[in-house]
ModelCIF file with pLDDT and N, C-alpha, C, O atoms, coordinates in Angstrom:
data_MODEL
#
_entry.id   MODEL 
#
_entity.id                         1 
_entity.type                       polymer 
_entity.pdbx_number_of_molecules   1 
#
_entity_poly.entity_id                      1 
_entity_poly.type                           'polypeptide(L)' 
_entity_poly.nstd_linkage                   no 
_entity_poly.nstd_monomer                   no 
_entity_poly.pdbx_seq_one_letter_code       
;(UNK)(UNK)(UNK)(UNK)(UNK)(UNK)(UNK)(UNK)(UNK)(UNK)(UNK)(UNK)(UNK)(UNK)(UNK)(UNK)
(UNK)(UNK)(UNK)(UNK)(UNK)(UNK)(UNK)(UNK)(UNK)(UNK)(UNK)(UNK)(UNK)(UNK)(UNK)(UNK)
(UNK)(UNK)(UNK)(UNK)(UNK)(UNK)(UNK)(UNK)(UNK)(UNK)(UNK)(UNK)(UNK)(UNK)(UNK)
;
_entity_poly.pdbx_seq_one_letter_code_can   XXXXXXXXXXXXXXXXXXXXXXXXXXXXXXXXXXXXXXXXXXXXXXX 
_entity_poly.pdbx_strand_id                 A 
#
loop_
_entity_poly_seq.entity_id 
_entity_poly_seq.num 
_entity_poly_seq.mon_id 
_entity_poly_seq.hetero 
1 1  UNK n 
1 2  UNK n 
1 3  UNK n 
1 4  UNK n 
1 5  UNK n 
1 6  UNK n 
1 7  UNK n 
1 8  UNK n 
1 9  UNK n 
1 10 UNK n 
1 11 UNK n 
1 12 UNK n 
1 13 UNK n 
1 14 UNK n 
1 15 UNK n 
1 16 UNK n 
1 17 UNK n 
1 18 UNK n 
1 19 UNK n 
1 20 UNK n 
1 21 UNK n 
1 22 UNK n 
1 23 UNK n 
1 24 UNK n 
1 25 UNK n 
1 26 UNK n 
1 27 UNK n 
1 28 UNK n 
1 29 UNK n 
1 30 UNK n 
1 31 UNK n 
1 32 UNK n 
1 33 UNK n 
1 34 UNK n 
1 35 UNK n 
1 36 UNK n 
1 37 UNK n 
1 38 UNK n 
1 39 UNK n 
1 40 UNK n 
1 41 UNK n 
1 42 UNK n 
1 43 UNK n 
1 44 UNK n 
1 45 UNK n 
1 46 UNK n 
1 47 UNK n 
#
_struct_asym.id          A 
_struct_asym.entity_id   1 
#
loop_
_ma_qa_metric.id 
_ma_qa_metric.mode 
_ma_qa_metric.name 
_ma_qa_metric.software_group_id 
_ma_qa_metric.type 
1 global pLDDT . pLDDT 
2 local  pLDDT . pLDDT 
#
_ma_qa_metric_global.metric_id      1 
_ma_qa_metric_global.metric_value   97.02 
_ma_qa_metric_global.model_id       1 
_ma_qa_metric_global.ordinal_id     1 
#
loop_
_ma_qa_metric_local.label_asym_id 
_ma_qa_metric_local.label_comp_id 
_ma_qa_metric_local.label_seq_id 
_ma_qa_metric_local.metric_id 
_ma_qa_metric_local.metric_value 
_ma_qa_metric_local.model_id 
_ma_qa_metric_local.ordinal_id 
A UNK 1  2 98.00 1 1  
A UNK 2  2 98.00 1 2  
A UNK 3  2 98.00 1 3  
A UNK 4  2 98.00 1 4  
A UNK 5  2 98.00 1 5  
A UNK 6  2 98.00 1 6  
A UNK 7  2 98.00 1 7  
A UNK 8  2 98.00 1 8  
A UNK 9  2 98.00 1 9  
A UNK 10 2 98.00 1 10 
A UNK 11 2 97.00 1 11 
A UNK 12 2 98.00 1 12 
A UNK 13 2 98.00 1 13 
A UNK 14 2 97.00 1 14 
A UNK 15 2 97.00 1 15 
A UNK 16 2 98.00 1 16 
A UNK 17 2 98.00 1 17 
A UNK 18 2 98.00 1 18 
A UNK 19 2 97.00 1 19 
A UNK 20 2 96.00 1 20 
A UNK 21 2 97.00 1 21 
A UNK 22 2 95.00 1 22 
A UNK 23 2 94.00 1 23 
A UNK 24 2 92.00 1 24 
A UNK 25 2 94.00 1 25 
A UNK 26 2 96.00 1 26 
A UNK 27 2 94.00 1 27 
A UNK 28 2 93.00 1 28 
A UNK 29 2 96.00 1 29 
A UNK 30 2 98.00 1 30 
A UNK 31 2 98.00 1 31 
A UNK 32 2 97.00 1 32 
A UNK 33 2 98.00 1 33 
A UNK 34 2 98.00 1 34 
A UNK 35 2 98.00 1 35 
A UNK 36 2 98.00 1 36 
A UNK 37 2 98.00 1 37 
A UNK 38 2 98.00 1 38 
A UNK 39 2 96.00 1 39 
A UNK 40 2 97.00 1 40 
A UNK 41 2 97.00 1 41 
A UNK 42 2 96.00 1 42 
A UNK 43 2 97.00 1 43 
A UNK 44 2 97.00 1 44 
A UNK 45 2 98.00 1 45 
A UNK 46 2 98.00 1 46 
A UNK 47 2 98.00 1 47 
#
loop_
_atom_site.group_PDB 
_atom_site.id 
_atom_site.type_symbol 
_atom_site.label_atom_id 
_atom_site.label_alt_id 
_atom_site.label_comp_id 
_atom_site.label_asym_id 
_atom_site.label_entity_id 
_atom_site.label_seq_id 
_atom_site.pdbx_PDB_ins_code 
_atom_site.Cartn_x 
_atom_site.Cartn_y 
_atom_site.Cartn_z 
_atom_site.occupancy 
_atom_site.B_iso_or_equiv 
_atom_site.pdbx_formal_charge 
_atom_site.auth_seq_id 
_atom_site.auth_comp_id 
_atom_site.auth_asym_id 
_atom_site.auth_atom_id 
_atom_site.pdbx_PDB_model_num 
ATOM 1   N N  . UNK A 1 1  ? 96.645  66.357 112.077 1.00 98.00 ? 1  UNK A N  1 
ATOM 2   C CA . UNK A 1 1  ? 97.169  67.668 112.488 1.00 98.00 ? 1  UNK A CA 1 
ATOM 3   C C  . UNK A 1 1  ? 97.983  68.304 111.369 1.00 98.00 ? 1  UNK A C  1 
ATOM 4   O O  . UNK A 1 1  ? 97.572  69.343 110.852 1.00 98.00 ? 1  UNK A O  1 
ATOM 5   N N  . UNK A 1 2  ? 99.319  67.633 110.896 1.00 98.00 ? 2  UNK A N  1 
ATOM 6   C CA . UNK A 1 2  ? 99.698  67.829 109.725 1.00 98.00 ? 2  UNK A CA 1 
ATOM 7   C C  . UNK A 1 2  ? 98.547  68.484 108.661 1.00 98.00 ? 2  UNK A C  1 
ATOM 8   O O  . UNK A 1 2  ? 98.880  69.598 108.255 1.00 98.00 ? 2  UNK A O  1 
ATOM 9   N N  . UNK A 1 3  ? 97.599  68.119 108.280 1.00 98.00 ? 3  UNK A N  1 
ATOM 10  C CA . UNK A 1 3  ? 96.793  68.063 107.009 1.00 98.00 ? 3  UNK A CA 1 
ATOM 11  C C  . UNK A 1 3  ? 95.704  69.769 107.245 1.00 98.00 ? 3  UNK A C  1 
ATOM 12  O O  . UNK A 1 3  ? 95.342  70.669 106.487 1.00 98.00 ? 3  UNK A O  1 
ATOM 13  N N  . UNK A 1 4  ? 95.515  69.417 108.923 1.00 98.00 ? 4  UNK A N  1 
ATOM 14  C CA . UNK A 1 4  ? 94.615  70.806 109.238 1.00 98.00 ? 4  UNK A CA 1 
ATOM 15  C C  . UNK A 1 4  ? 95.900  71.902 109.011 1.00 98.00 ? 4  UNK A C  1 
ATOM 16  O O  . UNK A 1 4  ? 95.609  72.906 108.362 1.00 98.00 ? 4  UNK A O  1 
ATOM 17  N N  . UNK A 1 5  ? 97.156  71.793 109.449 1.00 98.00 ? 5  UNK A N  1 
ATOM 18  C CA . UNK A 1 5  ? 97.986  73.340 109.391 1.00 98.00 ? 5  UNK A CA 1 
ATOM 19  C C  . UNK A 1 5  ? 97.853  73.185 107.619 1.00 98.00 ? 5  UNK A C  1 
ATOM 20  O O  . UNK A 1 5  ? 97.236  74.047 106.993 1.00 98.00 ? 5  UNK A O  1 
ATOM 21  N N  . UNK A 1 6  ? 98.206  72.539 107.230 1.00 98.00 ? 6  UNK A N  1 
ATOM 22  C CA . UNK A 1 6  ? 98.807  72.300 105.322 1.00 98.00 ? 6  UNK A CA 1 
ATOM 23  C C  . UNK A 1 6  ? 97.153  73.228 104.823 1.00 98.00 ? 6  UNK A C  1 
ATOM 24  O O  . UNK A 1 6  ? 97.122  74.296 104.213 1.00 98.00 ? 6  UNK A O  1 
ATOM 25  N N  . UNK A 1 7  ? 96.071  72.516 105.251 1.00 98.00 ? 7  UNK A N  1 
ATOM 26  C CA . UNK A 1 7  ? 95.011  73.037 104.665 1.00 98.00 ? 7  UNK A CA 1 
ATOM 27  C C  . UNK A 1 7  ? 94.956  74.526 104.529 1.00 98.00 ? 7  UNK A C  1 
ATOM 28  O O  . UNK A 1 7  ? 94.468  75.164 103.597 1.00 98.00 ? 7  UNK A O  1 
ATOM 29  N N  . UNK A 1 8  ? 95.664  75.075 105.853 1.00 98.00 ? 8  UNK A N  1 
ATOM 30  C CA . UNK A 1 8  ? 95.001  76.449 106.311 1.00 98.00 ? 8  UNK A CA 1 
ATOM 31  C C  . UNK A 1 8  ? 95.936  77.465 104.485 1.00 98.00 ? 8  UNK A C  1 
ATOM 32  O O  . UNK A 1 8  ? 95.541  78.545 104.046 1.00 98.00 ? 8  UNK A O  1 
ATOM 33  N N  . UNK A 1 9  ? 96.913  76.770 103.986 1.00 98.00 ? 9  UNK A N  1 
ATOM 34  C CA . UNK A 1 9  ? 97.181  77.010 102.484 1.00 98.00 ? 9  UNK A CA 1 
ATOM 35  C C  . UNK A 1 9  ? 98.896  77.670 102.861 1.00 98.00 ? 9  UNK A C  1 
ATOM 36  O O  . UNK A 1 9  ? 98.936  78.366 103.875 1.00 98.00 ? 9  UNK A O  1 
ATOM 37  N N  . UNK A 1 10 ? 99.720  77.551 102.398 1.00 98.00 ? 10 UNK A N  1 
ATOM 38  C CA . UNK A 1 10 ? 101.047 78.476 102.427 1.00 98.00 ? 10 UNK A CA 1 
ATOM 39  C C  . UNK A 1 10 ? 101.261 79.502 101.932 1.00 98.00 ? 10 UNK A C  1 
ATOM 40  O O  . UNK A 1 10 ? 101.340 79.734 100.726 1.00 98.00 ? 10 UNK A O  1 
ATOM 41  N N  . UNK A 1 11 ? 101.400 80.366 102.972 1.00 97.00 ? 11 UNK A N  1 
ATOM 42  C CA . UNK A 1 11 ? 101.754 82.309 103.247 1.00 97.00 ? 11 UNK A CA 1 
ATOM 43  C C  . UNK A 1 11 ? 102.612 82.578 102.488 1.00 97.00 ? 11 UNK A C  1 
ATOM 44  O O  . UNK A 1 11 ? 103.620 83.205 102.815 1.00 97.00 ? 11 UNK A O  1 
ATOM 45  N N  . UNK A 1 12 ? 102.249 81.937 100.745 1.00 98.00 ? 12 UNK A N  1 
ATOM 46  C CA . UNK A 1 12 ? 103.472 82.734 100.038 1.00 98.00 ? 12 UNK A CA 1 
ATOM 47  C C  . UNK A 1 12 ? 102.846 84.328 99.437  1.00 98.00 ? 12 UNK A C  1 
ATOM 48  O O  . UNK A 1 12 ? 101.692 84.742 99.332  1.00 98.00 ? 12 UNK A O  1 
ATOM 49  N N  . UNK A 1 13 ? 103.836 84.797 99.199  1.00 98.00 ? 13 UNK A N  1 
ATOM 50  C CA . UNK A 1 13 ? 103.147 86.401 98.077  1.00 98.00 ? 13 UNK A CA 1 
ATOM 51  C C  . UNK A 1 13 ? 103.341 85.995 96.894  1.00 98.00 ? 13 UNK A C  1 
ATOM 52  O O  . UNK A 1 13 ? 103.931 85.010 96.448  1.00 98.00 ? 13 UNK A O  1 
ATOM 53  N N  . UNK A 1 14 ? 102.829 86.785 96.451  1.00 97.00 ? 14 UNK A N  1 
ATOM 54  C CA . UNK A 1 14 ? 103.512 86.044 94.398  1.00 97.00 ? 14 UNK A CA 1 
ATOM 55  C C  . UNK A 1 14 ? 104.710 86.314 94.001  1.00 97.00 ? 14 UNK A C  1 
ATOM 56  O O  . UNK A 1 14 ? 105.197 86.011 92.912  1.00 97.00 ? 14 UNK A O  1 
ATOM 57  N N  . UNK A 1 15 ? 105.281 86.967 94.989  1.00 97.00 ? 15 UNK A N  1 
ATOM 58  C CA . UNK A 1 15 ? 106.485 87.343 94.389  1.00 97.00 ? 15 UNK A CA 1 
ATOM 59  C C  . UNK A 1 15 ? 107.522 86.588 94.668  1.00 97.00 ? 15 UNK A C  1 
ATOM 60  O O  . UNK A 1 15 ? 108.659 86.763 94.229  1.00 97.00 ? 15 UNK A O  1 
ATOM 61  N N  . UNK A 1 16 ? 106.957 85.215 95.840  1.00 98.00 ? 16 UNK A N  1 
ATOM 62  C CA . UNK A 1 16 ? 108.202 84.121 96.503  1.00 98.00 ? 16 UNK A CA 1 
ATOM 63  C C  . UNK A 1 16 ? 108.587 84.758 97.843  1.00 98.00 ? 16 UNK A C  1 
ATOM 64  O O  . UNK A 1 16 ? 109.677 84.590 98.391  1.00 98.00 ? 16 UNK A O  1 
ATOM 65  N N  . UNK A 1 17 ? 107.840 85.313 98.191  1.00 98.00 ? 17 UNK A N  1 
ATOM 66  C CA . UNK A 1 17 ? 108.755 85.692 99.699  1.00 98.00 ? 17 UNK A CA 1 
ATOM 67  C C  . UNK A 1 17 ? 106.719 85.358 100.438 1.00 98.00 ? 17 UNK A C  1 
ATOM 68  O O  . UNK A 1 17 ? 105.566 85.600 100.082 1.00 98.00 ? 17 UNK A O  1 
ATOM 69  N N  . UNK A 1 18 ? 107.575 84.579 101.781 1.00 98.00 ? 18 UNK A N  1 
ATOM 70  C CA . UNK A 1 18 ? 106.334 84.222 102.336 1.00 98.00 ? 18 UNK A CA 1 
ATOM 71  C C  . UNK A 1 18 ? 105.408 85.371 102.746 1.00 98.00 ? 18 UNK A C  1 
ATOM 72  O O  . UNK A 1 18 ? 105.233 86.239 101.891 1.00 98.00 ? 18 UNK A O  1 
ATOM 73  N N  . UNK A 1 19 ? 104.748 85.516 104.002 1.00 97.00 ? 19 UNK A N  1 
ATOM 74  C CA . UNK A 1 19 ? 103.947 86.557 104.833 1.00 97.00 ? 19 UNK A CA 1 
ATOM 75  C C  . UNK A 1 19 ? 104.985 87.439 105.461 1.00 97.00 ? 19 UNK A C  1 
ATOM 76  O O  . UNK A 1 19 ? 105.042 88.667 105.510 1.00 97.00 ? 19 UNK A O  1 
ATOM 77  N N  . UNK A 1 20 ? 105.855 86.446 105.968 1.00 96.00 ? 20 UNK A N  1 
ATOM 78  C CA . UNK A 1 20 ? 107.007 87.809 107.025 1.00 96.00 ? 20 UNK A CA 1 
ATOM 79  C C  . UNK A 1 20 ? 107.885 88.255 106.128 1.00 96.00 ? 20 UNK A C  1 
ATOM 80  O O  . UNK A 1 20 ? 108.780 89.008 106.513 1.00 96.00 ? 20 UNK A O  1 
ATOM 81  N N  . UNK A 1 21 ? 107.789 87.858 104.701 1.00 97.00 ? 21 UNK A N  1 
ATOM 82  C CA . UNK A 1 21 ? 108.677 88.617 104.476 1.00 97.00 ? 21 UNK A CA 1 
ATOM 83  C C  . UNK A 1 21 ? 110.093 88.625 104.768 1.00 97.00 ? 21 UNK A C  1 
ATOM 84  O O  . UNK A 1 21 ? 110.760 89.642 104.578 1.00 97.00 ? 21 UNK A O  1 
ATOM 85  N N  . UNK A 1 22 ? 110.715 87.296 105.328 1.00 95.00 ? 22 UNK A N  1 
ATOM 86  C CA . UNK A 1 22 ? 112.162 87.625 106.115 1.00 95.00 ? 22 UNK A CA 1 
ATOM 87  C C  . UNK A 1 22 ? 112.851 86.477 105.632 1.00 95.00 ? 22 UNK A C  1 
ATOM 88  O O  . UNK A 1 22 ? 112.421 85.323 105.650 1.00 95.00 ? 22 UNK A O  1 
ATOM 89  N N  . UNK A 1 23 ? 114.063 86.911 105.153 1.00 94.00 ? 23 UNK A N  1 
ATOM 90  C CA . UNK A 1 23 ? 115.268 85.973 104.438 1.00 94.00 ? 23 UNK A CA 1 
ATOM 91  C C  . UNK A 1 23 ? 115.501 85.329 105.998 1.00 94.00 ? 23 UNK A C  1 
ATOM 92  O O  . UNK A 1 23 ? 115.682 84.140 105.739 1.00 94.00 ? 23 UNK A O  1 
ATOM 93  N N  . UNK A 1 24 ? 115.557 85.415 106.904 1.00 92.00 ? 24 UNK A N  1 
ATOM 94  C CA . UNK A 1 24 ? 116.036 85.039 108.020 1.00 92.00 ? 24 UNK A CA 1 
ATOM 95  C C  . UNK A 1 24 ? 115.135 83.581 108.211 1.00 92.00 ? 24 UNK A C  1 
ATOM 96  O O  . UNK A 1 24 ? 115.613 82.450 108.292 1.00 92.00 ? 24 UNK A O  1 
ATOM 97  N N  . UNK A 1 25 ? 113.815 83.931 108.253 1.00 94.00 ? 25 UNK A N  1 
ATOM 98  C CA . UNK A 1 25 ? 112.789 82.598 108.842 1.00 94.00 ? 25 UNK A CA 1 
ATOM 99  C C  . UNK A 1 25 ? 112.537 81.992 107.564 1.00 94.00 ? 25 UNK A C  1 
ATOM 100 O O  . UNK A 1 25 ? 112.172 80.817 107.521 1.00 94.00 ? 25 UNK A O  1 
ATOM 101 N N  . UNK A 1 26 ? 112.711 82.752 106.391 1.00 96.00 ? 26 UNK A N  1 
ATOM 102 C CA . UNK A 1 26 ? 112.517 81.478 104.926 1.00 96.00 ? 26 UNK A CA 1 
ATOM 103 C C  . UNK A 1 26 ? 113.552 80.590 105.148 1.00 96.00 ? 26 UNK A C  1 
ATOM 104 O O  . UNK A 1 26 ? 113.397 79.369 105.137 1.00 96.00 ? 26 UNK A O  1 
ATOM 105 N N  . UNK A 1 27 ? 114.908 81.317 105.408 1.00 94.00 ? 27 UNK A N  1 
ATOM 106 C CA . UNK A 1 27 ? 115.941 80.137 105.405 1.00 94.00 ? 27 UNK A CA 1 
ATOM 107 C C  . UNK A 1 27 ? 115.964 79.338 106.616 1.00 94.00 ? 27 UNK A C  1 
ATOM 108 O O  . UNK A 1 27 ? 116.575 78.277 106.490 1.00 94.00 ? 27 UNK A O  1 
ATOM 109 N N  . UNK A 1 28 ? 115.625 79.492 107.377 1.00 93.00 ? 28 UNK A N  1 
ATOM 110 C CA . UNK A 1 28 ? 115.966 79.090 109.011 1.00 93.00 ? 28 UNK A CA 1 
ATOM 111 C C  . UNK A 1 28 ? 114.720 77.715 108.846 1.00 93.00 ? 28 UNK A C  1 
ATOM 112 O O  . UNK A 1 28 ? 115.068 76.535 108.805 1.00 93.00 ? 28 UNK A O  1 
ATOM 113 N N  . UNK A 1 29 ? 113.493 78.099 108.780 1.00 96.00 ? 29 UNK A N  1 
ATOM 114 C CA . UNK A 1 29 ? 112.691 77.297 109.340 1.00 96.00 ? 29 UNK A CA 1 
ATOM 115 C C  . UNK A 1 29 ? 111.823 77.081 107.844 1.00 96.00 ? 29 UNK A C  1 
ATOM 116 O O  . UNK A 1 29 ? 111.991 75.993 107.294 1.00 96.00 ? 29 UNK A O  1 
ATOM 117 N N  . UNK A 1 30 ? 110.891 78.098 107.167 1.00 98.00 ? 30 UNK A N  1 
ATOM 118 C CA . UNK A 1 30 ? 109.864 78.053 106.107 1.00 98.00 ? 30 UNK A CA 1 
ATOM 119 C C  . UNK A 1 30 ? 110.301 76.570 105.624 1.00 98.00 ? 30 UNK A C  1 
ATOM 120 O O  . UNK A 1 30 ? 110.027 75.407 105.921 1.00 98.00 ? 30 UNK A O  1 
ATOM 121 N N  . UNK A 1 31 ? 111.443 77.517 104.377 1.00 98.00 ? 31 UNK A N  1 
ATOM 122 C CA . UNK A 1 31 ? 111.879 76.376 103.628 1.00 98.00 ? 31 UNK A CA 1 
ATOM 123 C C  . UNK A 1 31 ? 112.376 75.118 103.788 1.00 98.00 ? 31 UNK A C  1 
ATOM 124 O O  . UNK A 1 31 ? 111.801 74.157 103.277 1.00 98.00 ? 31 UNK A O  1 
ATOM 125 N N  . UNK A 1 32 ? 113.759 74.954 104.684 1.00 97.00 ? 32 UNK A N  1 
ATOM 126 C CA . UNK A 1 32 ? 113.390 73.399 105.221 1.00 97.00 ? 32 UNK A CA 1 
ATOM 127 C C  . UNK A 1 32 ? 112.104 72.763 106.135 1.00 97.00 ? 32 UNK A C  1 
ATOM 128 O O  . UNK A 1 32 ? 112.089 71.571 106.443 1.00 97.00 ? 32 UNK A O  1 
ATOM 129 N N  . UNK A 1 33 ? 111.385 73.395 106.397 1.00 98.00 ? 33 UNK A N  1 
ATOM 130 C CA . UNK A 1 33 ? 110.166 72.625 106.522 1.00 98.00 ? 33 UNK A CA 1 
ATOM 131 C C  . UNK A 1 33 ? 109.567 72.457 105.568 1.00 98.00 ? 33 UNK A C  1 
ATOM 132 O O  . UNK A 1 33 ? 109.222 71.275 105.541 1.00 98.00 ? 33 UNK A O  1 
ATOM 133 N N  . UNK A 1 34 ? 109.248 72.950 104.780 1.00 98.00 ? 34 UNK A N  1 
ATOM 134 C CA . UNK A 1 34 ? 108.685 72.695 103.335 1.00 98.00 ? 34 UNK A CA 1 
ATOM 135 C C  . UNK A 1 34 ? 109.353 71.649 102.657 1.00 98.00 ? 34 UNK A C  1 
ATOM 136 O O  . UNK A 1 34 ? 108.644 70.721 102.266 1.00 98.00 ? 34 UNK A O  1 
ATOM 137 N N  . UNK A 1 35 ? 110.973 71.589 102.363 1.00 98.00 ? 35 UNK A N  1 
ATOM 138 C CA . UNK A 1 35 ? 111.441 70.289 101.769 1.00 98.00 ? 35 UNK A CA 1 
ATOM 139 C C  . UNK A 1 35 ? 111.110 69.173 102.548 1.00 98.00 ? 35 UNK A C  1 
ATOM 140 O O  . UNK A 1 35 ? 110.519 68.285 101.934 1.00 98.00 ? 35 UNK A O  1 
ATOM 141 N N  . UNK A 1 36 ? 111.458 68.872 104.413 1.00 98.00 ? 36 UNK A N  1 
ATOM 142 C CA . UNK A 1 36 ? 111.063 67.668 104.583 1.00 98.00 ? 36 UNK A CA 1 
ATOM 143 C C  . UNK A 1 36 ? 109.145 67.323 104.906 1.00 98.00 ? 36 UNK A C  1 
ATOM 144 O O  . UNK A 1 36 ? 108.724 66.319 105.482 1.00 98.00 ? 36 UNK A O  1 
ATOM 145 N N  . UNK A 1 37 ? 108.423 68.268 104.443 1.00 98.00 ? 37 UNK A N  1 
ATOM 146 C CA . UNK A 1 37 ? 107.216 67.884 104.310 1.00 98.00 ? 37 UNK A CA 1 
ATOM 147 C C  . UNK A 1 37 ? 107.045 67.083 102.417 1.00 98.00 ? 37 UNK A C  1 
ATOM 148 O O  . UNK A 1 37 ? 106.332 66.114 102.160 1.00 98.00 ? 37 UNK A O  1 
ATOM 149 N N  . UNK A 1 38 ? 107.788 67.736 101.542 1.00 98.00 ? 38 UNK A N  1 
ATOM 150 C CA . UNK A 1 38 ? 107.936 67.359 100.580 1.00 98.00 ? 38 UNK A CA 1 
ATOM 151 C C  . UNK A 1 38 ? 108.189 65.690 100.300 1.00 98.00 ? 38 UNK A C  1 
ATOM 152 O O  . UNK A 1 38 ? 107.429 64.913 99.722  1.00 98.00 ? 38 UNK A O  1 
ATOM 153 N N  . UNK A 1 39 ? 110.031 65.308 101.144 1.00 96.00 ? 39 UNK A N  1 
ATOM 154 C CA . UNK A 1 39 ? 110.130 64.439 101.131 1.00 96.00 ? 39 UNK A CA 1 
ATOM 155 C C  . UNK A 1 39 ? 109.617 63.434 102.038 1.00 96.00 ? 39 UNK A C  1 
ATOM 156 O O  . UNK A 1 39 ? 109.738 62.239 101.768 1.00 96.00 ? 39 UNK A O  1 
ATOM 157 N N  . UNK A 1 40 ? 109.040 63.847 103.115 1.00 97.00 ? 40 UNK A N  1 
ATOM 158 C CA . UNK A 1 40 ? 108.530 62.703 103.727 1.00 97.00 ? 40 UNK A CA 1 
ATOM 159 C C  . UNK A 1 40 ? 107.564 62.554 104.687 1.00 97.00 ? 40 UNK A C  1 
ATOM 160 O O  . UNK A 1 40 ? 107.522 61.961 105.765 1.00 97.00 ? 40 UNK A O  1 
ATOM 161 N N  . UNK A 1 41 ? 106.340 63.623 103.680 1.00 97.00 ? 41 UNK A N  1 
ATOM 162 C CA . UNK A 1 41 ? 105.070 63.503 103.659 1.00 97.00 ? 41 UNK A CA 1 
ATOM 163 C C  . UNK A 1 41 ? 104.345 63.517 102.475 1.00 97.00 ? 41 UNK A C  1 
ATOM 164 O O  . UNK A 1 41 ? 103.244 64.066 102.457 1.00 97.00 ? 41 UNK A O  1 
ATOM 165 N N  . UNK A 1 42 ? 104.875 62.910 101.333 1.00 96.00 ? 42 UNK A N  1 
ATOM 166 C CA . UNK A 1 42 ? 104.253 63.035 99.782  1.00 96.00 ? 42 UNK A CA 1 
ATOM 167 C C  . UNK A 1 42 ? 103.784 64.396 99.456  1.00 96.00 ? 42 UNK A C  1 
ATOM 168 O O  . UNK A 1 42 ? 102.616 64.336 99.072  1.00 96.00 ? 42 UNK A O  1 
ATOM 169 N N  . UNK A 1 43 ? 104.204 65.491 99.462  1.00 97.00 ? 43 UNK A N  1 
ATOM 170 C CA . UNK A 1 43 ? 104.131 67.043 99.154  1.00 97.00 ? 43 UNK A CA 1 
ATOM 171 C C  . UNK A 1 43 ? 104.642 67.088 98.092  1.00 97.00 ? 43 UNK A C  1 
ATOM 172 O O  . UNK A 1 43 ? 104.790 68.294 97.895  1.00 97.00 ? 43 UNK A O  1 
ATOM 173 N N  . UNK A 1 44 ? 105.031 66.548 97.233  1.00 97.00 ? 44 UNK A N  1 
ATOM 174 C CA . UNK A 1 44 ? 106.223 66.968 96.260  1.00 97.00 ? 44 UNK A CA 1 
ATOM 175 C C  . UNK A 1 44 ? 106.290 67.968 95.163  1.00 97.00 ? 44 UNK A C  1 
ATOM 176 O O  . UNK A 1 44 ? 107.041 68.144 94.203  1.00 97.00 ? 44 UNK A O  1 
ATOM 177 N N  . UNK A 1 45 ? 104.725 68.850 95.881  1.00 98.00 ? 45 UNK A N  1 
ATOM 178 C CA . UNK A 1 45 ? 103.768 69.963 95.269  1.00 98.00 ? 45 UNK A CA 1 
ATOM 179 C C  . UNK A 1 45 ? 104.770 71.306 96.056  1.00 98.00 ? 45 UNK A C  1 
ATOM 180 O O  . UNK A 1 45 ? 104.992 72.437 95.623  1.00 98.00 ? 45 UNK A O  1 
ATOM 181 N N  . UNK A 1 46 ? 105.109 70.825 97.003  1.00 98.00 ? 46 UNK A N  1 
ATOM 182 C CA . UNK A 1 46 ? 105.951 71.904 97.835  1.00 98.00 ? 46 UNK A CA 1 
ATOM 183 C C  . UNK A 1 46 ? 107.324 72.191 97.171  1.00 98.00 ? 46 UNK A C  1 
ATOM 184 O O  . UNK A 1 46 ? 107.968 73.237 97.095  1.00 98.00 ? 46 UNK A O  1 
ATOM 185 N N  . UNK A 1 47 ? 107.467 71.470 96.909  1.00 98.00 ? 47 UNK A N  1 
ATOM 186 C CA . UNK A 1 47 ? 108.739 71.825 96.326  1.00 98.00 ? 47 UNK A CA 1 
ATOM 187 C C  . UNK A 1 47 ? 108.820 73.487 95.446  1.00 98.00 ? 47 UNK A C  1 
ATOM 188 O O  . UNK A 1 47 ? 109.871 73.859 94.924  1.00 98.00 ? 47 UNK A O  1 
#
């Protein structure tokens, strides 16, 4: 399950701000989900 959401690729823009667009859900949820997929699911591409 992990591997099918990861596949579907991460909603970044090029400019570093994801799809929504919102300092609110990068900080809240995006990004620490992204670090502990990093640390402790071998992602360390996420970073």
């Amino acid at each position: 399950r992990v591997d099918d959401w990861l596949a579907e690729g991460i909603d970044q823009l090029p400019g570093g701000e994801y799809s929504e667009r919102s300092p609110t859900y990068s900080a809240v949820v995006t990004n620490p989900a992204l670090l502990t997929l990093a640390r402790h699911y071998g992602r360390a591409d996420l970073y």
